[in-house]
C-alpha atoms as a PDB file:
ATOM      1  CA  UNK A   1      11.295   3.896  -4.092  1.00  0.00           C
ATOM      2  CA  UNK A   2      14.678   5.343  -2.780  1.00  0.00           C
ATOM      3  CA  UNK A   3      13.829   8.946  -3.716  1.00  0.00           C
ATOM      4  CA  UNK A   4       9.844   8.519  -2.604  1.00  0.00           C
ATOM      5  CA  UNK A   5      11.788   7.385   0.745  1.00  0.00           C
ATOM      6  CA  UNK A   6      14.582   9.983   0.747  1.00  0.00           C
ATOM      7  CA  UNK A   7      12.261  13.120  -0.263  1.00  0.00           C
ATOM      8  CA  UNK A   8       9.905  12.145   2.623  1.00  0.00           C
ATOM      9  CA  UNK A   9      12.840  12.167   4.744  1.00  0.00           C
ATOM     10  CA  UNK A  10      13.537  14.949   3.991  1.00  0.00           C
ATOM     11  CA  UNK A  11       9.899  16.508   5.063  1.00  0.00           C
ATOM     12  CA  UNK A  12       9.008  16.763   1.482  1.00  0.00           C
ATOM     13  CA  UNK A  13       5.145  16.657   1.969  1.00  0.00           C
ATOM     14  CA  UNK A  14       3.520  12.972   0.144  1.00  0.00           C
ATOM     15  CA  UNK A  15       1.378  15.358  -2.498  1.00  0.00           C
ATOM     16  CA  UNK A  16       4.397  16.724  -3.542  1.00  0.00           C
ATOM     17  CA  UNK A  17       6.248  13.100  -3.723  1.00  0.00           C
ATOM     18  CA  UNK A  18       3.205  11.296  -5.439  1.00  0.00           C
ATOM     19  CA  UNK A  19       3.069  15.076  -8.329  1.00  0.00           C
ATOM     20  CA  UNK A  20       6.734  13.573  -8.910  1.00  0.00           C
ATOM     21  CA  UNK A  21       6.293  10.074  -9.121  1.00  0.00           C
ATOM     22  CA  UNK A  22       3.573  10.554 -11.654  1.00  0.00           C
ATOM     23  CA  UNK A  23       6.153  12.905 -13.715  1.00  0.00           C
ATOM     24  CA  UNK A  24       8.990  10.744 -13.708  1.00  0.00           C
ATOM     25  CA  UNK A  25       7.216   6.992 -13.927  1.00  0.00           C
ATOM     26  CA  UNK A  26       6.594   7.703 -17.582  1.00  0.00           C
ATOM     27  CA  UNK A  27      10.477   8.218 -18.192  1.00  0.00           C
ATOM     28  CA  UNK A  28      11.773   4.993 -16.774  1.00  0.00           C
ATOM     29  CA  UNK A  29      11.464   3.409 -19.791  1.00  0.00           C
ATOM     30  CA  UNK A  30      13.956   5.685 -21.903  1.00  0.00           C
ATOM     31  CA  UNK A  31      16.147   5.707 -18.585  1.00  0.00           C
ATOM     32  CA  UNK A  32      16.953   2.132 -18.370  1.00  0.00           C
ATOM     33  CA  UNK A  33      17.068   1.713 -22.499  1.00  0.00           C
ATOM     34  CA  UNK A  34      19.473   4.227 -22.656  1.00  0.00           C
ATOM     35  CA  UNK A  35      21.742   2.436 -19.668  1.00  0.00           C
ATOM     36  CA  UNK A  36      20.844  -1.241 -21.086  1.00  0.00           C
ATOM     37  CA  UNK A  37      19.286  -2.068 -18.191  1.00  0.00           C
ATOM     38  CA  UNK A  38      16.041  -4.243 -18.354  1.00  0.00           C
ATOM     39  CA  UNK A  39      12.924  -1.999 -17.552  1.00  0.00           C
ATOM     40  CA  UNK A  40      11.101  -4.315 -14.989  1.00  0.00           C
ATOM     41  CA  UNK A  41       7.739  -1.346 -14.972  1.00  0.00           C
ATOM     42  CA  UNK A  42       5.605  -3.215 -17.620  1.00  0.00           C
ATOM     43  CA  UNK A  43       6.601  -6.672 -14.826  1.00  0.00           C
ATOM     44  CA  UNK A  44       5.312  -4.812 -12.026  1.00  0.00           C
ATOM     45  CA  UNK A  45       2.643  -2.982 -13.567  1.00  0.00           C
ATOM     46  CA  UNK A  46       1.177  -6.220 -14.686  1.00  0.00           C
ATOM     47  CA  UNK A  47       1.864  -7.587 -11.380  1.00  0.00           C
ATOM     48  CA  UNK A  48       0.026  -4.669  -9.096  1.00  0.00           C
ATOM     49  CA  UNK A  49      -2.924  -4.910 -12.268  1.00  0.00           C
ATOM     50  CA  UNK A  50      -3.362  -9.241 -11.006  1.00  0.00           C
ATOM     51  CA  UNK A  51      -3.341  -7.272  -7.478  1.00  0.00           C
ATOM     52  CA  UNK A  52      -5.958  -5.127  -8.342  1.00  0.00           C
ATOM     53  CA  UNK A  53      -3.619  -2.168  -8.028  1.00  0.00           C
ATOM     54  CA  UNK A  54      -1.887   0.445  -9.864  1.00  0.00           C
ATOM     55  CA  UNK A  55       2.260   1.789  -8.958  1.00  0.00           C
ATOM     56  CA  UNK A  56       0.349   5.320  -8.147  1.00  0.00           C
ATOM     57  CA  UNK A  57      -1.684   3.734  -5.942  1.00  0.00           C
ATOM     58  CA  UNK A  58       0.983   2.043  -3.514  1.00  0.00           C
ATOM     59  CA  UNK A  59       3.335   4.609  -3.541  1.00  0.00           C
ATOM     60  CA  UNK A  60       0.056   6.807  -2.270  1.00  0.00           C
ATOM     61  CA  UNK A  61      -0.209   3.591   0.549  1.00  0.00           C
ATOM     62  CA  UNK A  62       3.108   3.402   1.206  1.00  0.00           C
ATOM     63  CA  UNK A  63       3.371   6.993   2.110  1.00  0.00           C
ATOM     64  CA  UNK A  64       0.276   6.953   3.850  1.00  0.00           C
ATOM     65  CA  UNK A  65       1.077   4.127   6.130  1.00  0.00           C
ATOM     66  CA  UNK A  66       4.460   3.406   6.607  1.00  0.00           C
ATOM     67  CA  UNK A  67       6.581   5.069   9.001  1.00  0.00           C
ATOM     68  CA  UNK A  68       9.758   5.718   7.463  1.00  0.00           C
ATOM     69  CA  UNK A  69      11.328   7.926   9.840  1.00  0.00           C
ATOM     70  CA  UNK A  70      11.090   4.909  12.493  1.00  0.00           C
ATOM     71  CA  UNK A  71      12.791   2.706   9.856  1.00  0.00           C
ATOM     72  CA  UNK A  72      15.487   4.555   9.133  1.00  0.00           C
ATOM     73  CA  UNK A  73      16.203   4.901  12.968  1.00  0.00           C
ATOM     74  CA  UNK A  74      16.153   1.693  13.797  1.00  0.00           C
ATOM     75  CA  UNK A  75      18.867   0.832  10.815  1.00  0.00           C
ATOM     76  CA  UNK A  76      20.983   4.336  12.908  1.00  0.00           C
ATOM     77  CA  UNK A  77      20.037   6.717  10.937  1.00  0.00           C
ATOM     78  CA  UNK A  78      20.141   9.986  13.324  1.00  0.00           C
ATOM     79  CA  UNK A  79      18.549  12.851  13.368  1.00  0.00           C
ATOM     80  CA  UNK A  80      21.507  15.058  12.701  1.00  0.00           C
ATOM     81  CA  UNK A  81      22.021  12.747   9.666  1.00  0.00           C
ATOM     82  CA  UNK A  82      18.374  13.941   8.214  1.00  0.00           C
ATOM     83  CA  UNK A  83      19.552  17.665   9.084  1.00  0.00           C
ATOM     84  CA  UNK A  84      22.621  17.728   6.823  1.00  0.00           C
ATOM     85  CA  UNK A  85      20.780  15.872   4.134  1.00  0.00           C
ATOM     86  CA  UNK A  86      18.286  18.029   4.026  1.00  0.00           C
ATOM     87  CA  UNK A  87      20.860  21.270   4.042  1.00  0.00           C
ATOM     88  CA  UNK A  88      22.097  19.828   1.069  1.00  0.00           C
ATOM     89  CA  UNK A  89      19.480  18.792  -0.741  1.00  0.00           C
ATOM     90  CA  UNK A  90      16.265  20.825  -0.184  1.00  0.00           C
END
């Protein structure tokens, strides 16, 4: 959720941000075997499944209706903060 929050930021539009999510969600699992680091998807998964939802589908939601720009702000994040992260990232 850090990156989906980061790369929309960033201006990174939320098509672009979901087309990633669904790349790297697969890969988790290898990722946190190979650190030894318990891989809480299948939890979750089976969580948002009792919920009658999928992880796609709320990162879509989140994206679609929270305003993370305003949260960030109010925690002092500046705007001249989001310019030099996105010289050196994008």
């Amino acid at each position: 959720m850090i990156t989906i929050l980061l790369l929309s930021l960033l201006g990174v539009d939320d098509e672009h941000i979901i087309a990633d999510y669904l790349r790297s969600e697969p890969n988790l699992g290898p990722f946190y075997e190979h650190r030894g680091i318990t891989n809480m998807t299948p939890i979750i998964t089976d969580f948002m499944a009792e919920q009658g939802k999928t992880l796609p589908r709320v990162v879509v939601d989140t994206l679609r209706t929270f305003d993370r720009a305003a949260w960030m702000r109010e925690g002092g994040l500046e705007e001249e903060d989001l310019a030099t992260l996105r010289a050196r990232l994008l």
